[in-house]
Protein backbone atom coordinates (compact mmCIF):
# COMPACT_ATOMS: atom_id res chain seq x y z
CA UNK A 1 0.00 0.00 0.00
CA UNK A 2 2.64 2.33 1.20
CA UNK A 3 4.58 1.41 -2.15
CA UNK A 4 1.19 2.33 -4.28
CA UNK A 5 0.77 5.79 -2.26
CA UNK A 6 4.83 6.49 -3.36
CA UNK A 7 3.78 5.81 -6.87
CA UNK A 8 0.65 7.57 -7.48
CA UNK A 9 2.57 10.05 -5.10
CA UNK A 10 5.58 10.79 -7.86
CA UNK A 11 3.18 10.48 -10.57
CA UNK A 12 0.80 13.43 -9.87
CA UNK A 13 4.35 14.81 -8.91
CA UNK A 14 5.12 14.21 -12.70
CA UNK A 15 1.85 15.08 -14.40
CA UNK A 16 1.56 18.80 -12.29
CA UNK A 17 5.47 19.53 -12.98
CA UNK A 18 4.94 18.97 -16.53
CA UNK A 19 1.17 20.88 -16.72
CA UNK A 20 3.14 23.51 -14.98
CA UNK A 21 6.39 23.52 -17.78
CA UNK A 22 3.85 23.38 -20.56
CA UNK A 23 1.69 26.56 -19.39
CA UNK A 24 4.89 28.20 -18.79
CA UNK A 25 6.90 27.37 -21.97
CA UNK A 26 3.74 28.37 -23.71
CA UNK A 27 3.84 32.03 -22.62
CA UNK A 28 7.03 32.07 -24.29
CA UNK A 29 5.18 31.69 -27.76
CA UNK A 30 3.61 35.27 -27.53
CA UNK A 31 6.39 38.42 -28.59
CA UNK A 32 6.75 40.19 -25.87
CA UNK A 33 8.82 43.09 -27.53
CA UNK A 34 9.23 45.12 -30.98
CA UNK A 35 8.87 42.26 -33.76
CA UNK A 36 11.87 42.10 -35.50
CA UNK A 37 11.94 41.25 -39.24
CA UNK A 38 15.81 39.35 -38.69
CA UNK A 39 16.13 35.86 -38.04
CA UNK A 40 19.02 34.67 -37.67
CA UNK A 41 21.02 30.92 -37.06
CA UNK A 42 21.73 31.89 -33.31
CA UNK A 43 17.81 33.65 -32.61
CA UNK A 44 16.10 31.10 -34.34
CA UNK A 45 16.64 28.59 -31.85
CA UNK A 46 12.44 27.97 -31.37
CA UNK A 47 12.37 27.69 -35.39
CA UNK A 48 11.59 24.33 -36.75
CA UNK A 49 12.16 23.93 -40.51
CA UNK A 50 14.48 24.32 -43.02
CA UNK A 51 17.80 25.51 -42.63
CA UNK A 52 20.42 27.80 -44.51
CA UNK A 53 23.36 25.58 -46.05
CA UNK A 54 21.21 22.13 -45.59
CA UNK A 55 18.70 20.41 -47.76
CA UNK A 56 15.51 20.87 -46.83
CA UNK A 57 15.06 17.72 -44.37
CA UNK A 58 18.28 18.01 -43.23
CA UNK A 59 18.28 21.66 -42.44
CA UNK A 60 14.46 20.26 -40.44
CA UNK A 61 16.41 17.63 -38.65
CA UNK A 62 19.34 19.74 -37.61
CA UNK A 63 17.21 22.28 -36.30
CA UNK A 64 15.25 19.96 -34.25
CA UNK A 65 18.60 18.15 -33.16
CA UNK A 66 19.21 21.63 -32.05
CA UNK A 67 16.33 22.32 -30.20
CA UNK A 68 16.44 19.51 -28.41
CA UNK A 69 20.16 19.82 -27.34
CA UNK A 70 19.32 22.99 -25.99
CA UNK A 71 16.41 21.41 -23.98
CA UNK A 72 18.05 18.87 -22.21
CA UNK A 73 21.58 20.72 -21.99
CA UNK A 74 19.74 24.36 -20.64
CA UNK A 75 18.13 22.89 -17.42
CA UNK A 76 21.31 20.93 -15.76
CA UNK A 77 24.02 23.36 -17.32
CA UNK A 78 25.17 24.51 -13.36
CA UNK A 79 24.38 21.74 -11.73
CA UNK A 80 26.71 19.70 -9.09
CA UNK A 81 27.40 15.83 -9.62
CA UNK A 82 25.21 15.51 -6.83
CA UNK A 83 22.45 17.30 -7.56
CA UNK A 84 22.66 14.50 -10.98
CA UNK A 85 22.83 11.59 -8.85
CA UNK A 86 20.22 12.81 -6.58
CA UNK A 87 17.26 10.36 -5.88
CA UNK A 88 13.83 11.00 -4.67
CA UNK A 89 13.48 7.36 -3.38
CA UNK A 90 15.29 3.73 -3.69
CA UNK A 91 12.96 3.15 -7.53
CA UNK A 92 13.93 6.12 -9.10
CA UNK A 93 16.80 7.16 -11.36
CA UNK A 94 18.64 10.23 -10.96
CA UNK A 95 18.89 12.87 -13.82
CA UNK A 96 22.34 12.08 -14.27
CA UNK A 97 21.18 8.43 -15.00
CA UNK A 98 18.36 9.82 -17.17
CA UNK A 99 21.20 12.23 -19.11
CA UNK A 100 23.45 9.15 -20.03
CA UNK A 101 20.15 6.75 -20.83
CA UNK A 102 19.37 9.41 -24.10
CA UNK A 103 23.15 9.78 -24.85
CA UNK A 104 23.17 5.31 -24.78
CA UNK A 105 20.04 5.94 -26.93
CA UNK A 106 21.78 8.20 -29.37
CA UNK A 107 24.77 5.71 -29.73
CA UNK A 108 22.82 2.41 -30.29
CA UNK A 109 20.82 4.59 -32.83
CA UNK A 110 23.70 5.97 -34.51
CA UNK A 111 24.85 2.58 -34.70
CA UNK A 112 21.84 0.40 -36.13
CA UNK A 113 21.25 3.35 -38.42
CA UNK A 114 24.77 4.55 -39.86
CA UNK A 115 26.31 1.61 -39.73
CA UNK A 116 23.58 -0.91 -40.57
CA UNK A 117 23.51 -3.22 -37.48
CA UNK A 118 20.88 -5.74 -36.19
CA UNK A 119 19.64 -4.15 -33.01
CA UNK A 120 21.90 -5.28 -30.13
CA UNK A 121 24.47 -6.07 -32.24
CA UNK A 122 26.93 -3.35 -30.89
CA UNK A 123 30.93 -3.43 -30.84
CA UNK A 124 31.48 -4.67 -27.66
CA UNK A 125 33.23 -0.71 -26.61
CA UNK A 126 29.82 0.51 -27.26
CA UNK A 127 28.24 -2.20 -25.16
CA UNK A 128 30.80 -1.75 -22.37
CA UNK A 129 30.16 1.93 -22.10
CA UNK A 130 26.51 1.96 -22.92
CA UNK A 131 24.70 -1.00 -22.36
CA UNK A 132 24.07 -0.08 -18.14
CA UNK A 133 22.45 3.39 -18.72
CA UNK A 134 20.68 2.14 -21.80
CA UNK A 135 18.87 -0.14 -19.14
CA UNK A 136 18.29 1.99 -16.39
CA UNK A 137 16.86 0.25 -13.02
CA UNK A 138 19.09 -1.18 -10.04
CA UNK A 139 21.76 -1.92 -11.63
CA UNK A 140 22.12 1.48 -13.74
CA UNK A 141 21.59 3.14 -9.99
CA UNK A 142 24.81 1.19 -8.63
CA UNK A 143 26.81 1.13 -11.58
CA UNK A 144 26.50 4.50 -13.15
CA UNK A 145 27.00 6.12 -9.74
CA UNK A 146 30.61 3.90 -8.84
CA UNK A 147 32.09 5.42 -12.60
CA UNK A 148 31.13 8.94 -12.21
């Protein structure tokens, strides 16, 4: 029971934070200044589409790529090693966990895509260095903590 309370307990937690980023981030849609007719690479950050110098679906995909780096990178840019392996309680995974779970992502991506590979069939480097924050859980929560 106590177990059920914690969950239901981290997951209104999770639904009001991200109610709360959503009707925040949204106020940033509306100008609040002098419109200005000048977009450039560096101010069109919240710009999704085509890109100077790319094809069109490239110049898409690097600007999301770019988005999104700025969205995970902007919110944990000062913070300490243990404010990243923080946990709220013995189930959870800290954001420093959660940080090298997309990066594992990324790589086993990079790899089935660029370099044609089956799905889990990974150089074992790559599995060595990726395969414990790809899985998250217990063992990502000892292991990832012992080689920071």
């Amino acid at each position: 029971m106590k177990n059920e309370e914690q969950n239901s307990s981290r997951r209104a937690f999770i639904k009001n934070a991200s109610l709360l980023t959503m009707g925040t981030s949204s106020l940033l849609a509306f100008p609040l200044g002098k419109p200005t007719t000048m977009v450039t690479q560096e101010s069109d950050i919240n710009i999704i589409g085509p890109k100077e110098g790319y094809s069109p679906q490239i110049g898409t995909l690097v600007s999301m790529m770019t988005w999104m780096r700025m969205v995970i990178l902007a919110p944990v840019r000062n913070m300490s090693v243990s404010d990243l392996d923080y946990l709220v309680d013995e189930n959870a995974n800290s954001i420093g966990a959660m940080l090298m779970h997309l990066a594992a992502t990324e790589r086993f991506y990079q790899i089935h895509t660029f370099n044609d590979k089956t799905w889990g069939d990974w150089p074992k480097e790559d599995k060595k260095r990726w395969s414990i924050a790809s899985g998250l859980g217990d063992n990502a929560r000892k292991k990832l903590k012992e080689t920071s």
